[in-house]
N, C-alpha and C. Protein backbone atom coordinates (compact mmCIF):
# COMPACT_ATOMS: atom_id res chain seq x y z
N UNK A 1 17.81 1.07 20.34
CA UNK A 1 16.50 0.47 20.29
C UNK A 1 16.39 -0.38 19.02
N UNK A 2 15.87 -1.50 19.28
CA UNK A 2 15.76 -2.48 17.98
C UNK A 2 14.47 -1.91 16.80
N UNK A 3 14.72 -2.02 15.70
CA UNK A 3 13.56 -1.95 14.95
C UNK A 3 12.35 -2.91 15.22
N UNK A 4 10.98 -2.20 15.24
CA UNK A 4 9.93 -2.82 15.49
C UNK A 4 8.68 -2.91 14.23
N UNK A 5 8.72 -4.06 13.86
CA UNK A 5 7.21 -3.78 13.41
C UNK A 5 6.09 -3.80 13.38
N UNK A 6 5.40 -2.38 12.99
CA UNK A 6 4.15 -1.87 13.43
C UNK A 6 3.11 -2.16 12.26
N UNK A 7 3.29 -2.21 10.78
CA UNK A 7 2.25 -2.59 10.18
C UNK A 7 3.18 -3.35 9.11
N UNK A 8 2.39 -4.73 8.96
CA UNK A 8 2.81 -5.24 7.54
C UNK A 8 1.95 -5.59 6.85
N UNK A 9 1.57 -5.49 5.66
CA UNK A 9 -0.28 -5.68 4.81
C UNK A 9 -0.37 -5.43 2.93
N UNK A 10 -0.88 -6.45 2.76
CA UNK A 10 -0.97 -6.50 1.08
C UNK A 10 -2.17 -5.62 1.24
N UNK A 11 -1.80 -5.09 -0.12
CA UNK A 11 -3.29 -4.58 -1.16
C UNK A 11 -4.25 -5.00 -1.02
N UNK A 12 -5.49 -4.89 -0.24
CA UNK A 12 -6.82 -5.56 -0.55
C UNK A 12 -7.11 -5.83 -1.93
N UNK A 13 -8.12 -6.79 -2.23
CA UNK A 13 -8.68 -6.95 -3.82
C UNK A 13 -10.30 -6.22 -3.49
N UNK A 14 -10.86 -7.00 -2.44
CA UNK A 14 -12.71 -6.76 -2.84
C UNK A 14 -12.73 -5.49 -2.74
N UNK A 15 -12.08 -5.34 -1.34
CA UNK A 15 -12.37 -3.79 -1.04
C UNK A 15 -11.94 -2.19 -1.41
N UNK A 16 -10.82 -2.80 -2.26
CA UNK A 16 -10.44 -1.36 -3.12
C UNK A 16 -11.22 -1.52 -4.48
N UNK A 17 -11.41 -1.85 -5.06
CA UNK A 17 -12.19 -2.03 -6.52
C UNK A 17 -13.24 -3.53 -6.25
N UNK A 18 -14.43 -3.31 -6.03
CA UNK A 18 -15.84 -4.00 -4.67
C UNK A 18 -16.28 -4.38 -6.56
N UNK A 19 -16.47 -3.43 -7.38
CA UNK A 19 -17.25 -3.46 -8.41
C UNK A 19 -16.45 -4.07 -9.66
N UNK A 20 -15.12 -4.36 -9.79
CA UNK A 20 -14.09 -4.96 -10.27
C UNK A 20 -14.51 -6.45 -9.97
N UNK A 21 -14.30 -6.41 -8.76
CA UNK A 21 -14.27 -7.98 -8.27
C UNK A 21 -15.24 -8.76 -8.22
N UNK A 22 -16.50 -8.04 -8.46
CA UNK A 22 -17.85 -8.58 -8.56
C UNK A 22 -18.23 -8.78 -9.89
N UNK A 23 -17.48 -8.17 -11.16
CA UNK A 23 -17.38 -7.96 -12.68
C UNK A 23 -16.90 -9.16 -12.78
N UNK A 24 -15.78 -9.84 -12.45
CA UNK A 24 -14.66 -10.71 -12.31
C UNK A 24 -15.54 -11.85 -12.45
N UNK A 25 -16.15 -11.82 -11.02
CA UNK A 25 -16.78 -12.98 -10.50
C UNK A 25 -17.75 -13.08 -11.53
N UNK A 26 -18.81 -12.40 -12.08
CA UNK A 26 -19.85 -12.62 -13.34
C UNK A 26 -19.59 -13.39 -14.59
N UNK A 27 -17.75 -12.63 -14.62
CA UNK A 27 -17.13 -13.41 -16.06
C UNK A 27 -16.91 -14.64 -15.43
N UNK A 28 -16.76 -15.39 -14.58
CA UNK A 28 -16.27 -16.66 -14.17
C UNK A 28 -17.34 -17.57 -14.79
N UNK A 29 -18.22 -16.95 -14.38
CA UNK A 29 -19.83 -18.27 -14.83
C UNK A 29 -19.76 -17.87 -16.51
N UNK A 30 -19.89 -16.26 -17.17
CA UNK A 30 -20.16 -16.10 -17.93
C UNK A 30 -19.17 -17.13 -19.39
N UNK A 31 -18.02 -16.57 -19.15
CA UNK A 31 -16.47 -17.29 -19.99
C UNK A 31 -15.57 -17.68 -19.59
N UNK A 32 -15.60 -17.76 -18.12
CA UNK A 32 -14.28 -18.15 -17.96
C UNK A 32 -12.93 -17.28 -17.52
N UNK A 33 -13.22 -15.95 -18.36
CA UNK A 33 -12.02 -15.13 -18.50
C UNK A 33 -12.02 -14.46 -16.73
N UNK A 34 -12.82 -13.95 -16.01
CA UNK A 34 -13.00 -13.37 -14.72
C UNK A 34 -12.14 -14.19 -13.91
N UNK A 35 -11.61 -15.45 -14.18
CA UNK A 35 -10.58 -16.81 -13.19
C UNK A 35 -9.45 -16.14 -13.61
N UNK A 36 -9.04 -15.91 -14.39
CA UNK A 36 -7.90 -15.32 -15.53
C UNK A 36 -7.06 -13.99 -14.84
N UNK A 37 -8.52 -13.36 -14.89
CA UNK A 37 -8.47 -12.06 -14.40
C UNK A 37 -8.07 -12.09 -12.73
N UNK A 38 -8.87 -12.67 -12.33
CA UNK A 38 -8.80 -12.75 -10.71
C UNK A 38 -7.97 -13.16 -9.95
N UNK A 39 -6.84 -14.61 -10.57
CA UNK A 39 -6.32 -14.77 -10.97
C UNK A 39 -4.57 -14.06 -11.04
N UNK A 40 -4.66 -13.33 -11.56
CA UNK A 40 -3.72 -11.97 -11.99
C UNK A 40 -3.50 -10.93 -10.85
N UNK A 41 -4.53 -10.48 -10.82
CA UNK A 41 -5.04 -9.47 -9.91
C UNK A 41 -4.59 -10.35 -7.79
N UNK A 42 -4.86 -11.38 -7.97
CA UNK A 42 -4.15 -11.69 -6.91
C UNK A 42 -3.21 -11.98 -6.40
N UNK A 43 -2.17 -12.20 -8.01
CA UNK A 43 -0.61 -12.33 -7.31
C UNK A 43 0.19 -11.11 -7.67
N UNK A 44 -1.10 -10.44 -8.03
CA UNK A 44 -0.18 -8.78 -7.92
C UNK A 44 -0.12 -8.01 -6.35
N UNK A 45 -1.72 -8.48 -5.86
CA UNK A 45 -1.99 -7.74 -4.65
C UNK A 45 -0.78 -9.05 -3.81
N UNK A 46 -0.26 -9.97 -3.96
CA UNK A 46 0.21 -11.20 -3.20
C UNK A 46 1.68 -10.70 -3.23
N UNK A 47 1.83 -10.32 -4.50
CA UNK A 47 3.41 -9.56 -4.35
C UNK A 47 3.45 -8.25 -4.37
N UNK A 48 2.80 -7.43 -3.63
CA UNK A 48 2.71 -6.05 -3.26
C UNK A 48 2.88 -6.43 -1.61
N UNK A 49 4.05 -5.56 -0.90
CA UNK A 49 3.39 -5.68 0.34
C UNK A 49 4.23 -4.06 0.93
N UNK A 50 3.46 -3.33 1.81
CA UNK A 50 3.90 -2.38 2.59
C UNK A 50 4.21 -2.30 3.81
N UNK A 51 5.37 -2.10 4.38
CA UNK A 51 6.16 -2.79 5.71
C UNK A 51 6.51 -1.40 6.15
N UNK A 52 5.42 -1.34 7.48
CA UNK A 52 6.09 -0.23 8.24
C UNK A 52 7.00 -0.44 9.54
N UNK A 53 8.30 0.10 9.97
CA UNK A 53 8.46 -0.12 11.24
C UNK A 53 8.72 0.92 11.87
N UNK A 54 9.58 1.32 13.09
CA UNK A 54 9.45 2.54 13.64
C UNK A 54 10.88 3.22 12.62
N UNK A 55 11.18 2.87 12.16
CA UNK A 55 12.39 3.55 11.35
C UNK A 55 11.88 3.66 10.15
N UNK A 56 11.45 3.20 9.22
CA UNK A 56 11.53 3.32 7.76
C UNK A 56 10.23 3.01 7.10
N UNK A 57 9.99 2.90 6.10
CA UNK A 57 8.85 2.60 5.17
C UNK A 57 9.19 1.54 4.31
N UNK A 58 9.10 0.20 3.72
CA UNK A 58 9.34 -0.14 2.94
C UNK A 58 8.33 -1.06 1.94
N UNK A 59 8.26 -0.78 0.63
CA UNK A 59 7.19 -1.05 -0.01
C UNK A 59 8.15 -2.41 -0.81
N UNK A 60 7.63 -3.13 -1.38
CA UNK A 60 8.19 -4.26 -2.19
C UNK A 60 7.06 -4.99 -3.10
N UNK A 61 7.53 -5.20 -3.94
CA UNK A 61 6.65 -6.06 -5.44
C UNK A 61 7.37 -6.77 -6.10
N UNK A 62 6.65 -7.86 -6.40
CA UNK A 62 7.17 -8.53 -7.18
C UNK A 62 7.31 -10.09 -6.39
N UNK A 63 6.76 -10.80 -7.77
CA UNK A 63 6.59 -12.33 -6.98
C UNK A 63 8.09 -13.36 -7.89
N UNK A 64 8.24 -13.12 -8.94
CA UNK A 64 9.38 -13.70 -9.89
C UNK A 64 10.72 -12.83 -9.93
N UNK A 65 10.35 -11.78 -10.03
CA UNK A 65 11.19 -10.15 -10.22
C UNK A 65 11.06 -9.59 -9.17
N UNK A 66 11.63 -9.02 -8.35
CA UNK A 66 11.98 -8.45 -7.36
C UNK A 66 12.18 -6.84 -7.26
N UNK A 67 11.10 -5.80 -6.59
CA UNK A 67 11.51 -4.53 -7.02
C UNK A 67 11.24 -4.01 -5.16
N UNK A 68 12.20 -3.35 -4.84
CA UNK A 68 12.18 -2.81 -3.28
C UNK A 68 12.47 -1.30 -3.00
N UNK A 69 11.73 -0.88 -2.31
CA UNK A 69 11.82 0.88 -2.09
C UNK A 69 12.04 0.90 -0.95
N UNK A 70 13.34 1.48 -0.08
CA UNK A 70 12.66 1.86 0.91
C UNK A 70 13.04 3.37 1.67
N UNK A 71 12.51 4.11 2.50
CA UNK A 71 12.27 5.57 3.03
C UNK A 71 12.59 5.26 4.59
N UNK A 72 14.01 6.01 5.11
CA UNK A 72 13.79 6.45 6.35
C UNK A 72 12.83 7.21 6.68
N UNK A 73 12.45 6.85 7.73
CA UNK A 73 11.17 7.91 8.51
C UNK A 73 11.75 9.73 8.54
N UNK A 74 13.48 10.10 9.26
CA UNK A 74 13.88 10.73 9.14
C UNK A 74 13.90 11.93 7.55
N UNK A 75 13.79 10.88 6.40
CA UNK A 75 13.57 11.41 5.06
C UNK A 75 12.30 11.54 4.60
N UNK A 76 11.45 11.65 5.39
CA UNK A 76 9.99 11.50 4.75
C UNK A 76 9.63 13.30 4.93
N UNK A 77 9.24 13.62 3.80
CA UNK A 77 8.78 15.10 3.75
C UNK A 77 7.14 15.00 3.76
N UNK A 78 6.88 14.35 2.89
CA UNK A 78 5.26 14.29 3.07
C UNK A 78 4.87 13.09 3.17
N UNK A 79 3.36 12.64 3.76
CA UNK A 79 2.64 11.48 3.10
C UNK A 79 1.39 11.82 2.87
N UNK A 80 0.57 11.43 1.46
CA UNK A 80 -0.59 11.53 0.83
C UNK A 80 -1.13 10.81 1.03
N UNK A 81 -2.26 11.07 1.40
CA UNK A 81 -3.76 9.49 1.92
C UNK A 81 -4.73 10.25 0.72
N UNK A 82 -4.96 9.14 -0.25
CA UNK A 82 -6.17 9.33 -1.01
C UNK A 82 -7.04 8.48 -1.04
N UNK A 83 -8.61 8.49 -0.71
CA UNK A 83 -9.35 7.51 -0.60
C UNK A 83 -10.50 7.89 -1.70
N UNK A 84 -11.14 7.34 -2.30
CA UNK A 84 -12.46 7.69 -3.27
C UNK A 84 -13.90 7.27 -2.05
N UNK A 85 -14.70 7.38 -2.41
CA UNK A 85 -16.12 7.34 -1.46
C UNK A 85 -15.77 5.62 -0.96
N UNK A 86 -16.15 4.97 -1.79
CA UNK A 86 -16.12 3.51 -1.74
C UNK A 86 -14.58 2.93 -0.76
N UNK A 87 -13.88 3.71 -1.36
CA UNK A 87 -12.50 3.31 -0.44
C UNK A 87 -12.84 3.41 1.12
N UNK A 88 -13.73 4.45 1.12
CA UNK A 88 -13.54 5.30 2.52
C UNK A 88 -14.64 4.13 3.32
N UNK A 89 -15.33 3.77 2.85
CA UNK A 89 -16.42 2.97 3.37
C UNK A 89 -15.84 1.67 4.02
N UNK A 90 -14.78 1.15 2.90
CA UNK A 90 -13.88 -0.04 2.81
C UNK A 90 -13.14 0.03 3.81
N UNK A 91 -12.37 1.07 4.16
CA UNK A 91 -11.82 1.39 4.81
C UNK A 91 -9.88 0.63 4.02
N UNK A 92 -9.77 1.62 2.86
CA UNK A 92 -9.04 0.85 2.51
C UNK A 92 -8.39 2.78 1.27
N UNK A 93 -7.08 2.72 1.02
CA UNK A 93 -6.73 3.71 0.06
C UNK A 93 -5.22 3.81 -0.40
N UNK A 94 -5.13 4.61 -1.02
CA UNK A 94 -3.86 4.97 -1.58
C UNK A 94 -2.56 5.89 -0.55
N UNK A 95 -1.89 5.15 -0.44
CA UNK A 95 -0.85 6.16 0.54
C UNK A 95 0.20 6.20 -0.25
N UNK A 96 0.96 7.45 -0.62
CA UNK A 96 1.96 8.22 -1.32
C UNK A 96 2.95 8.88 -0.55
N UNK A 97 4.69 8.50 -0.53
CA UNK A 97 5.45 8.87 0.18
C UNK A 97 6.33 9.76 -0.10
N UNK A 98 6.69 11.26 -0.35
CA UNK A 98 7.65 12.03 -0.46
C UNK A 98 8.81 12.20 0.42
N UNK A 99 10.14 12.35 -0.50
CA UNK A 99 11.10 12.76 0.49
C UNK A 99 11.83 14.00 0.14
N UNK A 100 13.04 14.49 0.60
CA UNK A 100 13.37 15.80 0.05
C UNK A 100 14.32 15.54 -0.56
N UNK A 101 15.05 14.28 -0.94
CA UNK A 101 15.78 14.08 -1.58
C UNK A 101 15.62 13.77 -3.22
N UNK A 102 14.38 13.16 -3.22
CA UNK A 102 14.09 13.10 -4.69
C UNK A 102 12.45 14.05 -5.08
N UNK A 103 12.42 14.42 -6.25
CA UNK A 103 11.50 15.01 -7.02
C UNK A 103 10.28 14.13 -6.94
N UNK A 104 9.32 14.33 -6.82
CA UNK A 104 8.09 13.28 -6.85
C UNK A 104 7.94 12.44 -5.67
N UNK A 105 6.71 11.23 -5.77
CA UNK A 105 6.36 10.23 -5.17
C UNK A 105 7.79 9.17 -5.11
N UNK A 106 8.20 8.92 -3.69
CA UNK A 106 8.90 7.70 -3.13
C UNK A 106 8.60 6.57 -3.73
N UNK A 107 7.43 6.86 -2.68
CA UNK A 107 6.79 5.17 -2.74
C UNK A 107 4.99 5.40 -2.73
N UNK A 108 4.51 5.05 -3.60
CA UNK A 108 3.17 4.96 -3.45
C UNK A 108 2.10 3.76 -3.95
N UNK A 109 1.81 3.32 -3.27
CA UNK A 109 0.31 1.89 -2.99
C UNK A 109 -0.55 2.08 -2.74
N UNK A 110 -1.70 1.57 -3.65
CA UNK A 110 -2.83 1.96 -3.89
C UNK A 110 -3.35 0.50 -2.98
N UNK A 111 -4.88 0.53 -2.86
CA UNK A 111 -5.41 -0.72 -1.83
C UNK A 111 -4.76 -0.94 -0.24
N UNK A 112 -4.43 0.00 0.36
CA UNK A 112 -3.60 -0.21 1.05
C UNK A 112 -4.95 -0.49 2.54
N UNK A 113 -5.06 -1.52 3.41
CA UNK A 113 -6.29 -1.52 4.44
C UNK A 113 -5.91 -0.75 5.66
N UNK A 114 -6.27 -0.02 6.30
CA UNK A 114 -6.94 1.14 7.27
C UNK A 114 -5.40 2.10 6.70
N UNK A 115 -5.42 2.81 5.78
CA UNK A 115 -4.29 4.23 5.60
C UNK A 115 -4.05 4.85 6.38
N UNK A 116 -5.23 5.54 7.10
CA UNK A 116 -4.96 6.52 8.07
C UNK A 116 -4.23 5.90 9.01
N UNK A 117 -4.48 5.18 9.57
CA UNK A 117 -2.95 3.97 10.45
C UNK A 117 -1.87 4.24 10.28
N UNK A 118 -1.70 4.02 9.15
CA UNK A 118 -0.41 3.98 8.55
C UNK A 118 0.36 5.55 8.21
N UNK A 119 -0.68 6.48 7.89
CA UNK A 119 -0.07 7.87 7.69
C UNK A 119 -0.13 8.22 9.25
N UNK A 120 -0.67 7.82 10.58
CA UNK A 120 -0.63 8.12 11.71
C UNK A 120 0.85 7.39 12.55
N UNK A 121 0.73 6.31 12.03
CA UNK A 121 2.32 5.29 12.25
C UNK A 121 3.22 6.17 11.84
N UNK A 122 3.58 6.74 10.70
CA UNK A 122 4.68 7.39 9.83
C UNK A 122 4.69 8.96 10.77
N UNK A 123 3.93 9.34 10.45
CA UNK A 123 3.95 11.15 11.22
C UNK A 123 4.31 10.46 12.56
N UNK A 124 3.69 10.17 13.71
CA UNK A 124 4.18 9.47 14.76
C UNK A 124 5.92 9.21 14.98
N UNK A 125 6.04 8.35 14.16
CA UNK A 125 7.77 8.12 14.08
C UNK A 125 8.29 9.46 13.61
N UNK A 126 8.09 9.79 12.03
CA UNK A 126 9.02 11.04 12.08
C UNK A 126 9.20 12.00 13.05
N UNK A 127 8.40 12.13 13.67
CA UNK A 127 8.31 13.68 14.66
C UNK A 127 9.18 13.52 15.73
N UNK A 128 9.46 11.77 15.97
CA UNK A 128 10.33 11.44 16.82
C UNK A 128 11.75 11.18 16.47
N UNK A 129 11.99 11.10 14.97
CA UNK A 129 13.42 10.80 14.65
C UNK A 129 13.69 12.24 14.09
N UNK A 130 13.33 13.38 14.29
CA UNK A 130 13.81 14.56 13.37
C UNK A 130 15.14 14.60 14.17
N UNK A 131 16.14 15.25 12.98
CA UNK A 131 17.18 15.20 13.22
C UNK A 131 17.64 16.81 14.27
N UNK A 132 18.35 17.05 15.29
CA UNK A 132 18.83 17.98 15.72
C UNK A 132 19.74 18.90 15.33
């Protein structure tokens, strides 16, 4: 079966930090510096991206520099969905990837838009690639 993909999606800006981006926007009229800021903040979320397919997880950053993670579905021990109130409204959060091969967080992205998708995509596949 060919690899398929099921989600590919940058970091939101408004909707993970609503009160950030509205701060931003105030400094624009106020100094200037909020363009700067905003600015920044968008070619971070521009070179963040999280690529799910039915095999693997792969997270990547970086718009000059180049940094790439990626997780067979088969190796995934856990995944963490954290959302704060505002996230949840947004419909937007943090997903965190464990495997059993290494100590700690895989791969984890914060702003990530509809999570539960994506932790439903991942459980979905693993349950189907466990090994015999």
């Amino acid at each position: 079966m060919d690899e398929q993909l099921l989600y590919d999606e940058h970091p939101a800006m408004f909707r993970n930090h609503p009160f950030a981006f509205i701060l931003c926007v105030i400094l624009i009229a106020a100094f200037g510096l909020g363009l700067i800021i905003l600015l920044i903040w968008w070619l971070q979320t521009l070179g963040t991206k999280l690529t799910v397919t039915n095999e693997r997880v792969t997270l990547r950053k970086g718009i000059l520099s180049k940094y790439t993670n990626e997780v067979y579905h088969t190796d995934i021990r856990n995944v963490q969905l954290n959302q704060s109130f505002f996230q949840r409204l947004f419909d937007v959060g943090t997903i965190a990837i464990s495997t059993a091969g290494q100590e700690g967080v895989e791969i984890s992205v914060e702003g990530i838009p509809h999570p539960q998708n994506v932790r439903d995509i991942i459980d979905t596949h693993r349950r189907q690639k466990k090994p015999s």
